[in-house]
C-alpha atoms as a PDB file:
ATOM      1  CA  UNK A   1      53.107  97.952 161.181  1.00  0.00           C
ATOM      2  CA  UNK A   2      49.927  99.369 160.204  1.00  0.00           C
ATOM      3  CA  UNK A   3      46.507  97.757 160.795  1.00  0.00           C
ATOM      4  CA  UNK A   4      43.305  97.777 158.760  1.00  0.00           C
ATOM      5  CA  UNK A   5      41.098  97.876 161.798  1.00  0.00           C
ATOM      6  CA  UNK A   6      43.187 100.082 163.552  1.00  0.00           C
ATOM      7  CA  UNK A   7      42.447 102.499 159.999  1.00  0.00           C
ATOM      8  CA  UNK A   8      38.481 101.767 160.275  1.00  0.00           C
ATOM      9  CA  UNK A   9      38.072 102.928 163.983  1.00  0.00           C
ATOM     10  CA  UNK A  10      39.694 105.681 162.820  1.00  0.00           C
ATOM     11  CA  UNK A  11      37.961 106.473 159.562  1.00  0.00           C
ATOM     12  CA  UNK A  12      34.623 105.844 161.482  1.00  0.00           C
ATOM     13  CA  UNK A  13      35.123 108.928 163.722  1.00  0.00           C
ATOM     14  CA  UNK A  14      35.898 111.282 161.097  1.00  0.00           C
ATOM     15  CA  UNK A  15      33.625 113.707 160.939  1.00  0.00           C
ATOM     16  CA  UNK A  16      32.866 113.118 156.838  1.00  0.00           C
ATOM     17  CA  UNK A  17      32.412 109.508 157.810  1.00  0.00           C
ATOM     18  CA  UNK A  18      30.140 109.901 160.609  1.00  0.00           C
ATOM     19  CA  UNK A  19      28.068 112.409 158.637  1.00  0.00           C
ATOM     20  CA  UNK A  20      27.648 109.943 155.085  1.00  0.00           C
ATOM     21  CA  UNK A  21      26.832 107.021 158.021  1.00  0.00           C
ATOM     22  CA  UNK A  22      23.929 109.210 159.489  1.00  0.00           C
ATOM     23  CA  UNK A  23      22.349 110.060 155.869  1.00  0.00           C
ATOM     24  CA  UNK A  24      22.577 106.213 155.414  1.00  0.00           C
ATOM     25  CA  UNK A  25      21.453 104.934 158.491  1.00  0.00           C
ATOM     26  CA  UNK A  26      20.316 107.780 160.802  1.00  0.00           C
ATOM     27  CA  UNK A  27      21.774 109.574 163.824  1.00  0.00           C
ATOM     28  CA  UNK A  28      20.804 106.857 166.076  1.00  0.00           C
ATOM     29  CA  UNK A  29      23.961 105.078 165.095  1.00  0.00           C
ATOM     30  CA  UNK A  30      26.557 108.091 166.191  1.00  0.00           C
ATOM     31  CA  UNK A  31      27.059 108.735 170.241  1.00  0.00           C
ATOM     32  CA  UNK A  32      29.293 111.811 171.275  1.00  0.00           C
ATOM     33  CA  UNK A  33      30.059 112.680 167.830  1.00  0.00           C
ATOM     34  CA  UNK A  34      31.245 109.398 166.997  1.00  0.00           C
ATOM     35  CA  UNK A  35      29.779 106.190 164.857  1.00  0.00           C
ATOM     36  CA  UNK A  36      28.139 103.469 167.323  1.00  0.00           C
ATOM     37  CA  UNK A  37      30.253 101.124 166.481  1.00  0.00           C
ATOM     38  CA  UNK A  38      28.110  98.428 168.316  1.00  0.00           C
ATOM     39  CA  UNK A  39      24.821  99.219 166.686  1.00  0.00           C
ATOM     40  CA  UNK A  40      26.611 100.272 162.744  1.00  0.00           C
ATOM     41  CA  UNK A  41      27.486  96.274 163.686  1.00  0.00           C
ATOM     42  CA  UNK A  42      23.831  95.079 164.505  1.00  0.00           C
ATOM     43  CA  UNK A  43      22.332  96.808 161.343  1.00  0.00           C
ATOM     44  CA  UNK A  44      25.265  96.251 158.350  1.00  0.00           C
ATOM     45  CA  UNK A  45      25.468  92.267 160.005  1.00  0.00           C
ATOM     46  CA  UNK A  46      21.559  91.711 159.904  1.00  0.00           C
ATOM     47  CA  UNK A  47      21.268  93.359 156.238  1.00  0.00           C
ATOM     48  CA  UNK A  48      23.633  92.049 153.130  1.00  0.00           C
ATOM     49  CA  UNK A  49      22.830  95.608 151.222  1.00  0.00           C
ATOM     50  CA  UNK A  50      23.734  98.094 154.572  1.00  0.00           C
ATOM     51  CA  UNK A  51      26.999  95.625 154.509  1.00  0.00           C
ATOM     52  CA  UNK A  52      28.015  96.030 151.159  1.00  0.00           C
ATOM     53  CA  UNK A  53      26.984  99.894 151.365  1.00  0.00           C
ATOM     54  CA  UNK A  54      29.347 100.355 154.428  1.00  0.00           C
ATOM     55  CA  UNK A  55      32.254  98.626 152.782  1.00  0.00           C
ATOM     56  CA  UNK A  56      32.028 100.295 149.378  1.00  0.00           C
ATOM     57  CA  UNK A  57      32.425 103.461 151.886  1.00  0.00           C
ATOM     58  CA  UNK A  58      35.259 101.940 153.855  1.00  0.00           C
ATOM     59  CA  UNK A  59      37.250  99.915 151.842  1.00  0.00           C
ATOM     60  CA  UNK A  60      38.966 102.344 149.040  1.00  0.00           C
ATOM     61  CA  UNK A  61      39.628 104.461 152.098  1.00  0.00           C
ATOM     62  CA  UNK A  62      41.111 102.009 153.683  1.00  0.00           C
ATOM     63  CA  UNK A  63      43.173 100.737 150.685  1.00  0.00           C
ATOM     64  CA  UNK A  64      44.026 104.764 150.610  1.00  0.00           C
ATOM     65  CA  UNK A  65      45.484 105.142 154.422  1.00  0.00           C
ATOM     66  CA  UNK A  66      47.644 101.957 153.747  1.00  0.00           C
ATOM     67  CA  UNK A  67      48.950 103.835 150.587  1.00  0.00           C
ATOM     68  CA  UNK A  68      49.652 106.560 152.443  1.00  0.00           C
ATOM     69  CA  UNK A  69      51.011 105.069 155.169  1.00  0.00           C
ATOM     70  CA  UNK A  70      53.303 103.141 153.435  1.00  0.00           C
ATOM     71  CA  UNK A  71      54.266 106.193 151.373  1.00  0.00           C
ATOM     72  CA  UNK A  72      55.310 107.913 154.807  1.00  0.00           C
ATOM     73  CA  UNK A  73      57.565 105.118 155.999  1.00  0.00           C
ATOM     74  CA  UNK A  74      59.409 104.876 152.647  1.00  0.00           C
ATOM     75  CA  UNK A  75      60.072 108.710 152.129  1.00  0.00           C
ATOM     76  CA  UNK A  76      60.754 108.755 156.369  1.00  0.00           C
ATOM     77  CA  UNK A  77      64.443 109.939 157.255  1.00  0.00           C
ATOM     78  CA  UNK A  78      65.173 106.462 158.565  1.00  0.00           C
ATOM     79  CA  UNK A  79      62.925 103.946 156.010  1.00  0.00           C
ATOM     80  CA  UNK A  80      62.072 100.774 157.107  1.00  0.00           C
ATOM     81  CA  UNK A  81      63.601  97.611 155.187  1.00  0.00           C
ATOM     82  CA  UNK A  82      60.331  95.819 155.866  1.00  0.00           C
ATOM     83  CA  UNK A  83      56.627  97.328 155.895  1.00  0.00           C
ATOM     84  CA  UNK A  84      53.796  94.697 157.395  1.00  0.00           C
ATOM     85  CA  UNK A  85      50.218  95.210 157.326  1.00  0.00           C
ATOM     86  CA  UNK A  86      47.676  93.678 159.173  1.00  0.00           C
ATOM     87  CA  UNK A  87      44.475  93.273 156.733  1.00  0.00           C
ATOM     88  CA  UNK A  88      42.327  90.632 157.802  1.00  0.00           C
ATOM     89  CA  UNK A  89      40.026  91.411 154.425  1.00  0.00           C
ATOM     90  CA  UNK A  90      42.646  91.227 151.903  1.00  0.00           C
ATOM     91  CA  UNK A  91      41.491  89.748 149.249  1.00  0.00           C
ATOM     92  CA  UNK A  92      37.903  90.382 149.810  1.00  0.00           C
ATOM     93  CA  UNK A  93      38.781  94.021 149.510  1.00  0.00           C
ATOM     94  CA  UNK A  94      40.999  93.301 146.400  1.00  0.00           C
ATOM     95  CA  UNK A  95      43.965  94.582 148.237  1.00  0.00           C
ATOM     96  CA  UNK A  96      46.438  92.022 147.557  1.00  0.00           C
ATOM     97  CA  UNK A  97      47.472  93.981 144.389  1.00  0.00           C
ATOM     98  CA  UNK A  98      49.169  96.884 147.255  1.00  0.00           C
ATOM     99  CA  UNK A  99      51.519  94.348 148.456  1.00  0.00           C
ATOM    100  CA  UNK A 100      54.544  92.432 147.116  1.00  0.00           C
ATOM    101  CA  UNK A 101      54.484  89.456 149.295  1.00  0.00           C
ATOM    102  CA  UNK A 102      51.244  87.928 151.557  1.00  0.00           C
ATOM    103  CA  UNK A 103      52.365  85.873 154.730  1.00  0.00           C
ATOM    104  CA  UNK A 104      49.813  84.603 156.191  1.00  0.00           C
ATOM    105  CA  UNK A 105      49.206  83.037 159.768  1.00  0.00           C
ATOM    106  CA  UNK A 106      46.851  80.533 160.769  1.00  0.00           C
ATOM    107  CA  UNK A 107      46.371  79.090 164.000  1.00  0.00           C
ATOM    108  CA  UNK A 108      43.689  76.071 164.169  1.00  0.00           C
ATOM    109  CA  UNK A 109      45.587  73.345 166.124  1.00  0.00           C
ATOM    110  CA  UNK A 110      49.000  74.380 165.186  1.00  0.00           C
ATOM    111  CA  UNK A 111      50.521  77.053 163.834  1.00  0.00           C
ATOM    112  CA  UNK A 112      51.134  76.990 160.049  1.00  0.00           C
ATOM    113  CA  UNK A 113      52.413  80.029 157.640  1.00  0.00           C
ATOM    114  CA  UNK A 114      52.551  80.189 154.309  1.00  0.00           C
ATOM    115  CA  UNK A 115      53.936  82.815 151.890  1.00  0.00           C
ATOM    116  CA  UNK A 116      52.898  83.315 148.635  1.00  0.00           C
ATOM    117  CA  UNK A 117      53.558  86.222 146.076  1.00  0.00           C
ATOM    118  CA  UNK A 118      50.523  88.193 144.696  1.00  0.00           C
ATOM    119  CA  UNK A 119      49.474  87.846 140.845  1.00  0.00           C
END
């Protein structure tokens, strides 16, 4: 299985990354070489633009190391018969066209899942 936020913590220590975020933003959001995770949240939370800037940077990239990482498992020596991903954004990030099937799990009281098949 392969998460989405697993993939952002990642892309937001890449050097490339880092270095767009600091022309955006400034260096005060990077500590040892790495985005500030904690204060990218406190500006891109408190400002609708710096939010929608941040995920027009993340999101195809993340759509990208899905593809990739699905691409990986299929051509492995042993492939998987079933690939999951974890992508709480899905269909915010228009990424529900990647997959063949959706499950998704919600727990308010009780647990309910539903399945449903992408357009």
């Amino acid at each position: 299985m392969v998460s989405s936020d697993d993939i952002v913590h990642s892309l937001l220590r890449r050097s490339d990354m880092v270095e767009r975020i600091v022309a955006h933003f400034g260096a005060e959001l990077v500590r040892e070489g790495e985005t500030d995770r904690a204060a990218l949240a406190r500006v891109v939370f408190a400002d609708e633009a710096a939010l929608r800037w941040l995920e027009q940077l993340l999101h195809p990239a993340v759509k990208e190391a899905v593809g990739e990482w699905a691409l990986a498992q299929e051509q492995g020596s042993r492939p998987p018969a079933l690939l999951a991903a974890e992508v709480p954004l899905l269909f915010e990030t228009g990424m529900e066209d990647v997959f063949t099937y959706v499950l998704l799990v919600t727990r308010p009281t009780r647990c309910a899942v539903s399945v449903r098949k992408p357009r």
